[in-house]
Protein backbone atom coordinates (compact mmCIF):
# COMPACT_ATOMS: atom_id res chain seq x y z
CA UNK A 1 -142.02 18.09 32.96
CA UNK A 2 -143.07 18.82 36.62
CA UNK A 3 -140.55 21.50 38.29
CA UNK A 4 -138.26 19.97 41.12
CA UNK A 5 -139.03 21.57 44.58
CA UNK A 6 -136.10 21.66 45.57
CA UNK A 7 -133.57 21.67 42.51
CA UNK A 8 -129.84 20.18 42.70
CA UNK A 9 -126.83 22.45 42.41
CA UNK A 10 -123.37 21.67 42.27
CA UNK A 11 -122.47 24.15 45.05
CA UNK A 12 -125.16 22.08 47.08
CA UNK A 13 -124.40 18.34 45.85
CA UNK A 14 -120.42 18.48 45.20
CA UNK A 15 -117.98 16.71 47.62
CA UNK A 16 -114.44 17.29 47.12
CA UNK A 17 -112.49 13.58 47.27
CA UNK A 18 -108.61 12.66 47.47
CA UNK A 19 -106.30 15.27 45.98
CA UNK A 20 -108.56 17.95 46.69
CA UNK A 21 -108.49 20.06 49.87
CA UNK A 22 -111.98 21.95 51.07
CA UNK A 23 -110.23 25.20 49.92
CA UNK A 24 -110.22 23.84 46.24
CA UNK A 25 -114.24 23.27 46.47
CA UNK A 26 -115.07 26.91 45.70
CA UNK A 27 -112.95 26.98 42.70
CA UNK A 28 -114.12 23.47 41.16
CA UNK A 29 -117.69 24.66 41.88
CA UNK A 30 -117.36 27.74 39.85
CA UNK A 31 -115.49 25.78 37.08
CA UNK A 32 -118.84 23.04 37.01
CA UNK A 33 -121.29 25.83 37.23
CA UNK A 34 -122.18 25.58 33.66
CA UNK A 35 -123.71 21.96 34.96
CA UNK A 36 -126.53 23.28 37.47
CA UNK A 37 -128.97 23.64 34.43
CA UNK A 38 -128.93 20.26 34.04
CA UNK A 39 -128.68 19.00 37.05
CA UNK A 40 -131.67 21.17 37.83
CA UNK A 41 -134.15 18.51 36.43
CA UNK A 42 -133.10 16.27 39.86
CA UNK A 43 -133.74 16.58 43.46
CA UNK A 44 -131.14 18.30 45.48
CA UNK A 45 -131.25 15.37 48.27
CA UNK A 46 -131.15 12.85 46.20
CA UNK A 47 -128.28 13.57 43.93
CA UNK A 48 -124.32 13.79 44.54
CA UNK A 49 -121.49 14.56 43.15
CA UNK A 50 -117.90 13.98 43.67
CA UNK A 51 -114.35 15.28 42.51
CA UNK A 52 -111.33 13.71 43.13
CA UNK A 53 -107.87 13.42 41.46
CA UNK A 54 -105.03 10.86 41.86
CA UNK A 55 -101.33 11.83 41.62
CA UNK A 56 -102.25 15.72 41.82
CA UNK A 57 -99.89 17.63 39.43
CA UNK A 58 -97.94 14.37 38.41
CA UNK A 59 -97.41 13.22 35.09
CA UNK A 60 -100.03 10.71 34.87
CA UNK A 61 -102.46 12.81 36.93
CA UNK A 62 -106.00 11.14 36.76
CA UNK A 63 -109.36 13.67 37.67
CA UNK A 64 -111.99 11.35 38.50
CA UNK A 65 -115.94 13.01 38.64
CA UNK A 66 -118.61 10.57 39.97
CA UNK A 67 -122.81 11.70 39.74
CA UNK A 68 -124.99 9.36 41.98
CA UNK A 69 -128.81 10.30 41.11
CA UNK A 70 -131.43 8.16 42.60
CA UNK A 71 -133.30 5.95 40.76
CA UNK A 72 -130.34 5.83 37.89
CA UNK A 73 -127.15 4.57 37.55
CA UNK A 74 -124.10 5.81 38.58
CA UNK A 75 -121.74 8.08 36.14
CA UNK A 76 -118.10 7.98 36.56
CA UNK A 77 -116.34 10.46 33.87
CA UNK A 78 -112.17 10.37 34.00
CA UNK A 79 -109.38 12.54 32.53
CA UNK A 80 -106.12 11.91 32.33
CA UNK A 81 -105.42 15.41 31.30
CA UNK A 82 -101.67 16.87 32.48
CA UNK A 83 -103.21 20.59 33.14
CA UNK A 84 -106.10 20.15 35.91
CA UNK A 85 -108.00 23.07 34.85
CA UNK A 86 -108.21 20.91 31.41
CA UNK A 87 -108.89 18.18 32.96
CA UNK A 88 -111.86 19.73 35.21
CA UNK A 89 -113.38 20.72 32.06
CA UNK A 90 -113.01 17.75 30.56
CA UNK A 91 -114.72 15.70 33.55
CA UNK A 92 -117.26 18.33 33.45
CA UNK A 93 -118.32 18.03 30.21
CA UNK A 94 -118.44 14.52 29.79
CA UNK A 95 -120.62 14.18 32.44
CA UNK A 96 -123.21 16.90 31.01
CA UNK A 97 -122.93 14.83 27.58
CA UNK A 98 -123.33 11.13 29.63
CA UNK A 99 -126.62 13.19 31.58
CA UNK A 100 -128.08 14.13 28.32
CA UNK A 101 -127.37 10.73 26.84
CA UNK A 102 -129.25 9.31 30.07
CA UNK A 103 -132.19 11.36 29.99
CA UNK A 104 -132.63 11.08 25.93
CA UNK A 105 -133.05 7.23 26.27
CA UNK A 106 -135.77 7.52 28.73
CA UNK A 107 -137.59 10.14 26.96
CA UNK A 108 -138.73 7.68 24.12
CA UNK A 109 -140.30 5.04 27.01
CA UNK A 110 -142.67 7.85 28.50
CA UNK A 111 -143.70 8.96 25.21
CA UNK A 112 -144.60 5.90 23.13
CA UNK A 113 -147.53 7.65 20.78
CA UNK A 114 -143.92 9.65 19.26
CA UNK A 115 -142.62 5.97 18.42
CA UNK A 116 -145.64 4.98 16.97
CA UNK A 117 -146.37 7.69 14.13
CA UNK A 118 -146.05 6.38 10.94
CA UNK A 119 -143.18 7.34 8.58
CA UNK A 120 -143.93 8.98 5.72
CA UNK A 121 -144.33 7.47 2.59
CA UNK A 122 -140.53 6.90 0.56
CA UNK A 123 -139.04 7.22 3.83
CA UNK A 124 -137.46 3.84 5.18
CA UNK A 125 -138.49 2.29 8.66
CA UNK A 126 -136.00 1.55 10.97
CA UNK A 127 -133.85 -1.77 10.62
CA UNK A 128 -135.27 -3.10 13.59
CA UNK A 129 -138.66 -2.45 12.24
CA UNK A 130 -137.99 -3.80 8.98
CA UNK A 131 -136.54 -7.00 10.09
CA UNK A 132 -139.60 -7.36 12.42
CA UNK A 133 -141.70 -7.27 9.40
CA UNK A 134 -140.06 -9.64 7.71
CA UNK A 135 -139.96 -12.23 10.65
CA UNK A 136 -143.87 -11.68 10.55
């Protein structure tokens, strides 16, 4: 993997939304630090993020965390979460998981020879493999 130039950061990307005052940015950005190693792999330009929370210490409080990276789809994580320290987290680390998620199922397209080794013998194909074979 070729290293970004210029590598994204959530101090650099993150945009504070409704519910959130620019005095709360610092704080959230310290609490999604633990995300700038993966957001690392994208370019600081071309990436955003954005925090924003409906009905601020309410019951029924909803933390919303959005993630637009070019060239991919957007990721919206929620929490409905009473305590918004919890719920921060819990944004936070659904969106690392959903990243991960993204970048595993491109992995496999830009390395086909790994699909194509063939199993071991007494070890099953894949359904999908097996049911091609037996369409053939």
């Amino acid at each position: 993997m070729s290293a970004v130039a210029n590598p994204a950061t959530v101090a650099e990307c993150l945009r504070v939304g409704a519910g959130f005052s620019q005095g709360d940015r610092n704080w959230i950005a310290e609490q999604f630090a633990t995300l700038d190693a993966r957001l690392a792999g994208f370019h600081a330009d071309a990436t955003e993020l954005e925090v924003s929370v409906k009905d601020r210490n309410a019951r029924g409080q909803k933390v919303t965390l959005e993630c637009w990276v070019a060239g991919r789809q957007k990721i919206v994580t929620t929490s409905a979460e009473e305590d918004l320290h919890a719920a921060l987290n819990d944004v936070r680390d659904d969106l690392r998981r959903r990243l991960n998620d993204a970048k595993t199922r491109q992995e496999p397209r830009h390395n086909k020879h790994l699909r194509e080794i063939d199993q071991p013998e007494g070890v099953p194909a894949p359904a999908a493999e097996r049911a091609d074979a037996e369409t053939a």
